[in-house]
PDB file of N, CA and C in Angstrom:
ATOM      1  N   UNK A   1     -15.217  54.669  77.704  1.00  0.00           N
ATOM      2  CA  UNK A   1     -16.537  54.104  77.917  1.00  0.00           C
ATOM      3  C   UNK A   1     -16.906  54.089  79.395  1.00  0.00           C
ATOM      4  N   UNK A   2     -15.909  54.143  80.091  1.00  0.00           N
ATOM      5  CA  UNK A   2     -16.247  53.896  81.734  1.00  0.00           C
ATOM      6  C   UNK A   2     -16.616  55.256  82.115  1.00  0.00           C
ATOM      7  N   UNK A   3     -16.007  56.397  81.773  1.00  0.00           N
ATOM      8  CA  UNK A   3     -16.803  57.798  81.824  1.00  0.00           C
ATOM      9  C   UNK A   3     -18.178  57.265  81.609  1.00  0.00           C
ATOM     10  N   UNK A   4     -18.739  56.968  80.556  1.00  0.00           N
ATOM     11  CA  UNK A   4     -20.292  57.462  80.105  1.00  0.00           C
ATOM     12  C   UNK A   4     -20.903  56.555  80.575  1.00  0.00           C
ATOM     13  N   UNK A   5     -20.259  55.374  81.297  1.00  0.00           N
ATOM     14  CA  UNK A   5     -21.503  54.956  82.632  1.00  0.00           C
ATOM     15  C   UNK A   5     -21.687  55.326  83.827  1.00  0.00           C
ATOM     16  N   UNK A   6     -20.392  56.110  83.597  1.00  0.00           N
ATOM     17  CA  UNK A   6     -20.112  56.498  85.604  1.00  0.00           C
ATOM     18  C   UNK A   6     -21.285  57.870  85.167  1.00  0.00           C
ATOM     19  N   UNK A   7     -21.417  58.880  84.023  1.00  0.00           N
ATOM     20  CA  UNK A   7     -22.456  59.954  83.945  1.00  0.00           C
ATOM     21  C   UNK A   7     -23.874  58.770  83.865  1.00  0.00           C
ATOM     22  N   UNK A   8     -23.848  57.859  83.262  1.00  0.00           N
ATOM     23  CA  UNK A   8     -25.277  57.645  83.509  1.00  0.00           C
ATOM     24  C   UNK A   8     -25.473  56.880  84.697  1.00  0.00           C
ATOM     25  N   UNK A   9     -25.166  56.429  85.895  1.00  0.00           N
ATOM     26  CA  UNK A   9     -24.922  56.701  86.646  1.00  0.00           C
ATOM     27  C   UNK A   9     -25.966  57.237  87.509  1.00  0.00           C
ATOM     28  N   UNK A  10     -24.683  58.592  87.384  1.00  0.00           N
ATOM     29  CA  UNK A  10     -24.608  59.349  88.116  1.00  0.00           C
ATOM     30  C   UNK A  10     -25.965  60.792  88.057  1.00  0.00           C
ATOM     31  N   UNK A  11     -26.820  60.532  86.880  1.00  0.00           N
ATOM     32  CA  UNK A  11     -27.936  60.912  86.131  1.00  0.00           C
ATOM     33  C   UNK A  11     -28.961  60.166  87.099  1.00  0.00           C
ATOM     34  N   UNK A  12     -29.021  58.357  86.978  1.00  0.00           N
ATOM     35  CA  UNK A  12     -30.096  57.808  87.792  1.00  0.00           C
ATOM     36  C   UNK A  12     -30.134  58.085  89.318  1.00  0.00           C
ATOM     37  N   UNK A  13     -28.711  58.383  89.607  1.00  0.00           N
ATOM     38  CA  UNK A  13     -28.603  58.432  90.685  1.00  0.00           C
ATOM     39  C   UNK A  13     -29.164  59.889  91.727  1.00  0.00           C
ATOM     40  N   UNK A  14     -29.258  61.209  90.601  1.00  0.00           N
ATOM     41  CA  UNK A  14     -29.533  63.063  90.168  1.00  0.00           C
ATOM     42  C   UNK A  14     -31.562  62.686  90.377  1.00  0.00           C
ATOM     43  N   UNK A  15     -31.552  61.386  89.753  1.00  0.00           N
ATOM     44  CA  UNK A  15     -33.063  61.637  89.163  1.00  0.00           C
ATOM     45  C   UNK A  15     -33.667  61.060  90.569  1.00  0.00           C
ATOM     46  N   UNK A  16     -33.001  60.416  91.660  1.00  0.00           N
ATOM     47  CA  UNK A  16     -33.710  60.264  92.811  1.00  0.00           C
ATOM     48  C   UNK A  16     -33.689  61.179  94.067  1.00  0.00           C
ATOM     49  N   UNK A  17     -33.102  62.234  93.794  1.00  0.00           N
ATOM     50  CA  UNK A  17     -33.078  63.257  95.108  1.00  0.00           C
ATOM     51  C   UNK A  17     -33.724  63.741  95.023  1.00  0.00           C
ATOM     52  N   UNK A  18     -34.875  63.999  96.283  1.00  0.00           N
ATOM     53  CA  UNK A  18     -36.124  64.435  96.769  1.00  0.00           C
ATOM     54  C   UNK A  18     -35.771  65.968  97.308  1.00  0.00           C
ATOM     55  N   UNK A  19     -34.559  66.393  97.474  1.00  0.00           N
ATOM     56  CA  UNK A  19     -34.079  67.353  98.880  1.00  0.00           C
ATOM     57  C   UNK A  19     -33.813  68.425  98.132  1.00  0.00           C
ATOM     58  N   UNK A  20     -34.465  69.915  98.481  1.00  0.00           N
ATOM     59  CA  UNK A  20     -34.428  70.738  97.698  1.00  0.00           C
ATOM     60  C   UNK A  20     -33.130  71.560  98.347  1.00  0.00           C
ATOM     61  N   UNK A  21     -32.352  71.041  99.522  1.00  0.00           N
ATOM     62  CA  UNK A  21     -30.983  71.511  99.471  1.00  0.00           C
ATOM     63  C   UNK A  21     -29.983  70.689  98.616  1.00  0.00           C
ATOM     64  N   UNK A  22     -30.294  69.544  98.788  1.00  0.00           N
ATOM     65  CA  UNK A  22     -29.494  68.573  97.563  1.00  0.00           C
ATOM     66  C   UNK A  22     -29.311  69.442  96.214  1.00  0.00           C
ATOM     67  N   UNK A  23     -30.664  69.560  95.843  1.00  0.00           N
ATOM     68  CA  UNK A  23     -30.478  70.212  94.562  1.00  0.00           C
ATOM     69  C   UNK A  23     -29.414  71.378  94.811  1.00  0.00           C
ATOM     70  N   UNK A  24     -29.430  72.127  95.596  1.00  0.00           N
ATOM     71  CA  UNK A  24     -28.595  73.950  95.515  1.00  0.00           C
ATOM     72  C   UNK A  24     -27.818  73.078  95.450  1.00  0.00           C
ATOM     73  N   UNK A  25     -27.325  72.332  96.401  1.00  0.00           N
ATOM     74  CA  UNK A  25     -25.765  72.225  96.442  1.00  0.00           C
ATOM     75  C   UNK A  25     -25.051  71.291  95.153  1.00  0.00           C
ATOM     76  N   UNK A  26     -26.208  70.520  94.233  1.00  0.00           N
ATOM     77  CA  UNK A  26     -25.808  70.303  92.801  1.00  0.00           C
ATOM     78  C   UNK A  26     -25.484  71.538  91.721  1.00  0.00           C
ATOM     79  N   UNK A  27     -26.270  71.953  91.873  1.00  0.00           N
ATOM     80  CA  UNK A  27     -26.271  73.391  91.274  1.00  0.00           C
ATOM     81  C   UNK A  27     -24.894  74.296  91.445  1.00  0.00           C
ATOM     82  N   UNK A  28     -25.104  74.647  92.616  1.00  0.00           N
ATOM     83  CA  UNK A  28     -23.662  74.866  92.880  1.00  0.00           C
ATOM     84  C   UNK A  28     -22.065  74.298  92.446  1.00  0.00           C
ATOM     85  N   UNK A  29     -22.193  72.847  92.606  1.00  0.00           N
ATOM     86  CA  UNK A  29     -21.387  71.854  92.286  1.00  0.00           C
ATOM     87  C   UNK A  29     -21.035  72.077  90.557  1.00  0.00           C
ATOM     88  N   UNK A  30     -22.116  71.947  90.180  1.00  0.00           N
ATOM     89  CA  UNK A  30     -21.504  71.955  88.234  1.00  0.00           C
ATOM     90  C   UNK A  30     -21.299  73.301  88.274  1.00  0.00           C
ATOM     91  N   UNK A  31     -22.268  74.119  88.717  1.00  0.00           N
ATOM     92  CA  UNK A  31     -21.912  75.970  88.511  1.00  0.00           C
ATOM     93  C   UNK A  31     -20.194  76.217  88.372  1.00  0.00           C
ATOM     94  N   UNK A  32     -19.697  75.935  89.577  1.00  0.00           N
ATOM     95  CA  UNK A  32     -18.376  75.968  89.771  1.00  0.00           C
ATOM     96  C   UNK A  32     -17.354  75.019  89.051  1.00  0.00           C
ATOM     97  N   UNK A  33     -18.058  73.678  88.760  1.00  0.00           N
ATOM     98  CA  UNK A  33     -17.210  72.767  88.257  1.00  0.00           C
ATOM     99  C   UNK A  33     -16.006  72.130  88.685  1.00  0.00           C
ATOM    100  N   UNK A  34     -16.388  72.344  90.381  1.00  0.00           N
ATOM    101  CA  UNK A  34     -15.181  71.749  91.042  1.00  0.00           C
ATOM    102  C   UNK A  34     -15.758  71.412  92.665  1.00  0.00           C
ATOM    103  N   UNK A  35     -15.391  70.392  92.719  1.00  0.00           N
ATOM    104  CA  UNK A  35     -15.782  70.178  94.398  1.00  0.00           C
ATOM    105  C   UNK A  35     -14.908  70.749  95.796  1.00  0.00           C
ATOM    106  N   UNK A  36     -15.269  71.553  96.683  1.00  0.00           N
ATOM    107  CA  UNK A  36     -14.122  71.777  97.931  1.00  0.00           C
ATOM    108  C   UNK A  36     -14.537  70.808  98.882  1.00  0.00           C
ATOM    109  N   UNK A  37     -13.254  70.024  99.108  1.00  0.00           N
ATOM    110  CA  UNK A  37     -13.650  69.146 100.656  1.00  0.00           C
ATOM    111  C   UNK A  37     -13.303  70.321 101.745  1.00  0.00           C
ATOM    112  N   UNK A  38     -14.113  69.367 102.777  1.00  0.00           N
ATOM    113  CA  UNK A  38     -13.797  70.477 103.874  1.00  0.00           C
ATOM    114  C   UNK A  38     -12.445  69.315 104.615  1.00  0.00           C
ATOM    115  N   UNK A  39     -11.499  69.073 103.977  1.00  0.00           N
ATOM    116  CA  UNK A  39     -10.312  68.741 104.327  1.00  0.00           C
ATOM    117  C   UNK A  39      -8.996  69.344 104.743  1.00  0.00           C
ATOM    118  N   UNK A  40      -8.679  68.738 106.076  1.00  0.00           N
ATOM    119  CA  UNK A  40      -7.388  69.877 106.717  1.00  0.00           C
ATOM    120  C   UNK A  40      -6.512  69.354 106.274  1.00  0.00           C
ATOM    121  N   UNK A  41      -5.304  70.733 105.508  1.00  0.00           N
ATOM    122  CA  UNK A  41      -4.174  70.019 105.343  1.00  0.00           C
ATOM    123  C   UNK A  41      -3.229  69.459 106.346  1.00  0.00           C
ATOM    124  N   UNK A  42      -2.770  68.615 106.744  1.00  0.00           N
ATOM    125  CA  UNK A  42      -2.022  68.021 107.217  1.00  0.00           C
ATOM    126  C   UNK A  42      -0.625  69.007 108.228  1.00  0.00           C
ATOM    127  N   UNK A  43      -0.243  68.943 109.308  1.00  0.00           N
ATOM    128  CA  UNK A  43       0.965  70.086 109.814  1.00  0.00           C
ATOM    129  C   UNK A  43       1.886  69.100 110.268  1.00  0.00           C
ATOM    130  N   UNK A  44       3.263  69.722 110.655  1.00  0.00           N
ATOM    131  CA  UNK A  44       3.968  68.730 110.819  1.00  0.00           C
ATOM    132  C   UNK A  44       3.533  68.176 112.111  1.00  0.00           C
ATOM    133  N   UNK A  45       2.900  68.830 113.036  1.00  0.00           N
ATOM    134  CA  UNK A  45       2.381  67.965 114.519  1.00  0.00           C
ATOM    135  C   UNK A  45       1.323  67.093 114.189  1.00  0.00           C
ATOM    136  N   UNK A  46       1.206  66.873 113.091  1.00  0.00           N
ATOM    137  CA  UNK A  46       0.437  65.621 112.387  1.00  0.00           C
ATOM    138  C   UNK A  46       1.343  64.207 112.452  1.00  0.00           C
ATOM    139  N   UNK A  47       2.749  64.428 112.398  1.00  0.00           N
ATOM    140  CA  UNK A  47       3.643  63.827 112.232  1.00  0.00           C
ATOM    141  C   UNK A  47       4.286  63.543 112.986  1.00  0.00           C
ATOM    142  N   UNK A  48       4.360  64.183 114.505  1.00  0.00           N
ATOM    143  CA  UNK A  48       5.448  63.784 115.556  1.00  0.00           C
ATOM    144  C   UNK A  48       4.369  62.413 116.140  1.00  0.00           C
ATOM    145  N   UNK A  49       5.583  61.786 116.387  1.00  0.00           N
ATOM    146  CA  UNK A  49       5.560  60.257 117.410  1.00  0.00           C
ATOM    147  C   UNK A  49       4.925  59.375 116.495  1.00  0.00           C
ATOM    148  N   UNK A  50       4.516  59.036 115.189  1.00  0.00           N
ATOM    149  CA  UNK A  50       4.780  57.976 114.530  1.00  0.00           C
ATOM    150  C   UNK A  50       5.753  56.979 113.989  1.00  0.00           C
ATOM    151  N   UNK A  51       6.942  57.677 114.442  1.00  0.00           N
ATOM    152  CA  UNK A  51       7.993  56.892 114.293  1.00  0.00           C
ATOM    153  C   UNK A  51       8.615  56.349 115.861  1.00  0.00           C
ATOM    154  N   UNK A  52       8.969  54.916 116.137  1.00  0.00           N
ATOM    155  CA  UNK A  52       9.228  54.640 117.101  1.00  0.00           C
ATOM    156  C   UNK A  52      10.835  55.820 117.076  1.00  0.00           C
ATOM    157  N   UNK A  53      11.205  55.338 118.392  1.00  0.00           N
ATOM    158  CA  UNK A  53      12.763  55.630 118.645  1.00  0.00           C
ATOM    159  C   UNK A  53      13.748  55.100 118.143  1.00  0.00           C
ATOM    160  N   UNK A  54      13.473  53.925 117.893  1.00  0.00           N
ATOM    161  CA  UNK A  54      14.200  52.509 117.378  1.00  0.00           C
ATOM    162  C   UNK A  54      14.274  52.798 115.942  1.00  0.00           C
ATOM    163  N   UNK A  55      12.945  52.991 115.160  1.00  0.00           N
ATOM    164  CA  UNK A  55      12.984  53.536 113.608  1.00  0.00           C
ATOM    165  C   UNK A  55      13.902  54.442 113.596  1.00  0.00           C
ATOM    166  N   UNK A  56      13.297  55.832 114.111  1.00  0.00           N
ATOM    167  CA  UNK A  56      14.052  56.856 114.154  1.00  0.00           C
ATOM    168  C   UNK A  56      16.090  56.890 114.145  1.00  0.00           C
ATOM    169  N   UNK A  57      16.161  55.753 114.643  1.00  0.00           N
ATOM    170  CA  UNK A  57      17.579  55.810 114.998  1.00  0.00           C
ATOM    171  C   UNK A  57      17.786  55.478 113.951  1.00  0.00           C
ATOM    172  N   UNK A  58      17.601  54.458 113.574  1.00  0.00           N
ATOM    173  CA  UNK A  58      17.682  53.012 112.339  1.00  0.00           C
ATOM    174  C   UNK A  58      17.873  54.100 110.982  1.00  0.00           C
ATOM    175  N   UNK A  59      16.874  54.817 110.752  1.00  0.00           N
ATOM    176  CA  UNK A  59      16.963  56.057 109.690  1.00  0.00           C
ATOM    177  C   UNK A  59      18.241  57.394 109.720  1.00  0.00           C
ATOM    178  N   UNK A  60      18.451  57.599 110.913  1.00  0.00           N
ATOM    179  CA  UNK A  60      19.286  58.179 111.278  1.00  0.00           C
ATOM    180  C   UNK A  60      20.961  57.771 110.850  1.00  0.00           C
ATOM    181  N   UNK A  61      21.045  56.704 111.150  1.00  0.00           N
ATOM    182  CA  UNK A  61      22.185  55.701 111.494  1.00  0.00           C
ATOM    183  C   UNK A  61      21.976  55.583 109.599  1.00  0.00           C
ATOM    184  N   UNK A  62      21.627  54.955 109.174  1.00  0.00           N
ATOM    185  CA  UNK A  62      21.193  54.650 107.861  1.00  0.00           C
ATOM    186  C   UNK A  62      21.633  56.244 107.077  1.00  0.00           C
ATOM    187  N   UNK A  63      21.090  57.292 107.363  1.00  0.00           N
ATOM    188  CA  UNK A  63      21.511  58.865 106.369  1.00  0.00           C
ATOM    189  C   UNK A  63      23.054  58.906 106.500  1.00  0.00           C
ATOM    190  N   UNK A  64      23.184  59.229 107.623  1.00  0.00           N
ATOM    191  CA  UNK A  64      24.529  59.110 108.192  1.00  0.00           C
ATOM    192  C   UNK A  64      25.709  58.436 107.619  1.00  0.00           C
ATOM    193  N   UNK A  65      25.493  57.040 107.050  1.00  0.00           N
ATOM    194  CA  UNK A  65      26.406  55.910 107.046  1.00  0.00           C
ATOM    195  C   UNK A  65      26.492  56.411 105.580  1.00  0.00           C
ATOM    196  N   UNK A  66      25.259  56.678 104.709  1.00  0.00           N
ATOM    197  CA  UNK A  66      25.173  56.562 102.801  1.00  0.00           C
ATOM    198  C   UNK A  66      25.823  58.319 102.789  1.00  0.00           C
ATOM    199  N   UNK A  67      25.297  59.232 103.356  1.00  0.00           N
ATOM    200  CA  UNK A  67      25.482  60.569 103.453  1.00  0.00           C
ATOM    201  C   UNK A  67      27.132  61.450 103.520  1.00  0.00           C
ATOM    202  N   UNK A  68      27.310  60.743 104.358  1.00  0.00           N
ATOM    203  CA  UNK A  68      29.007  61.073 105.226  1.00  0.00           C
ATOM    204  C   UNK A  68      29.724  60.292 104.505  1.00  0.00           C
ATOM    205  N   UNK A  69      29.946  59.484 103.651  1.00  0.00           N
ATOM    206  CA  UNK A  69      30.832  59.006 102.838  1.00  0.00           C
ATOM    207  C   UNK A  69      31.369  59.992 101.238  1.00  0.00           C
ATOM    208  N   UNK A  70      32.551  59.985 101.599  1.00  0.00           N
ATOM    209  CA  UNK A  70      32.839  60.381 100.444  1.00  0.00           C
ATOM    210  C   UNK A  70      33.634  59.860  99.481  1.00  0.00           C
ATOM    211  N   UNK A  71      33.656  59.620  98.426  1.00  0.00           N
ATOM    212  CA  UNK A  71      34.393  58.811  97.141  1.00  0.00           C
ATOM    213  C   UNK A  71      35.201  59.630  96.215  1.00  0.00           C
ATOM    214  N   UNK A  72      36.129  59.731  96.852  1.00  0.00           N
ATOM    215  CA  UNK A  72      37.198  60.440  95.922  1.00  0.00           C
ATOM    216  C   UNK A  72      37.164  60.739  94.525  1.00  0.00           C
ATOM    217  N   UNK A  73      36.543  59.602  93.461  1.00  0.00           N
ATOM    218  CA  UNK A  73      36.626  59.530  92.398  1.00  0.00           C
ATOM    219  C   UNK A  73      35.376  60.150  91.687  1.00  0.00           C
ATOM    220  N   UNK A  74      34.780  60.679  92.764  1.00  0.00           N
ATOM    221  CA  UNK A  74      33.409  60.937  92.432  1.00  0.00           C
ATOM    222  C   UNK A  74      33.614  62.921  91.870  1.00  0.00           C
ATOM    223  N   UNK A  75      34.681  63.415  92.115  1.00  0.00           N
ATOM    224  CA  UNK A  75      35.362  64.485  91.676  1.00  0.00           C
ATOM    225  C   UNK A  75      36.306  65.170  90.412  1.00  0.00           C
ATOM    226  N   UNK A  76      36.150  63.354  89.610  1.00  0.00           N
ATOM    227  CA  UNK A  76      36.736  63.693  88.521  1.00  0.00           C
ATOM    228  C   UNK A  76      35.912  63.483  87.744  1.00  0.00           C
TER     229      UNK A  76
END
């Protein structure tokens, strides 16, 4: 049921655009049936220096300690 209010909606909302580029780019929009953001994917230099030094270690120290252990019994 929450679909067929979000279309009507989204109908009252169709029935107030004045903008005859609005329209193409509706047109377009169902034509295709899929929206493209103009969104960048993400790189890893997205990612350097959000982690303090202190984290960084803490995680480090932490792989290390669970990682490097080995349990003998874990072989039979």
């Amino acid at each position: 049921m929450y679909s067929e209010a979000r279309k009507l909606h989204l109908i009252e909302e169709i029935l107030k655009v004045k903008s005859e580029s609005v329209w193409i780019a509706l047109e377009n929009v169902l034509k295709k049936g899929e929206v493209k953001l103009d969104i960048e994917k993400p790189t890893i230099y997205d990612f350097v220096g959000i982690l303090s030094e202190k984290d960084a270690k803490a995680m480090k120290d932490a792989i290390e300690e669970a990682c490097e252990t080995i349990d003998g019994n874990d072989w039979k």
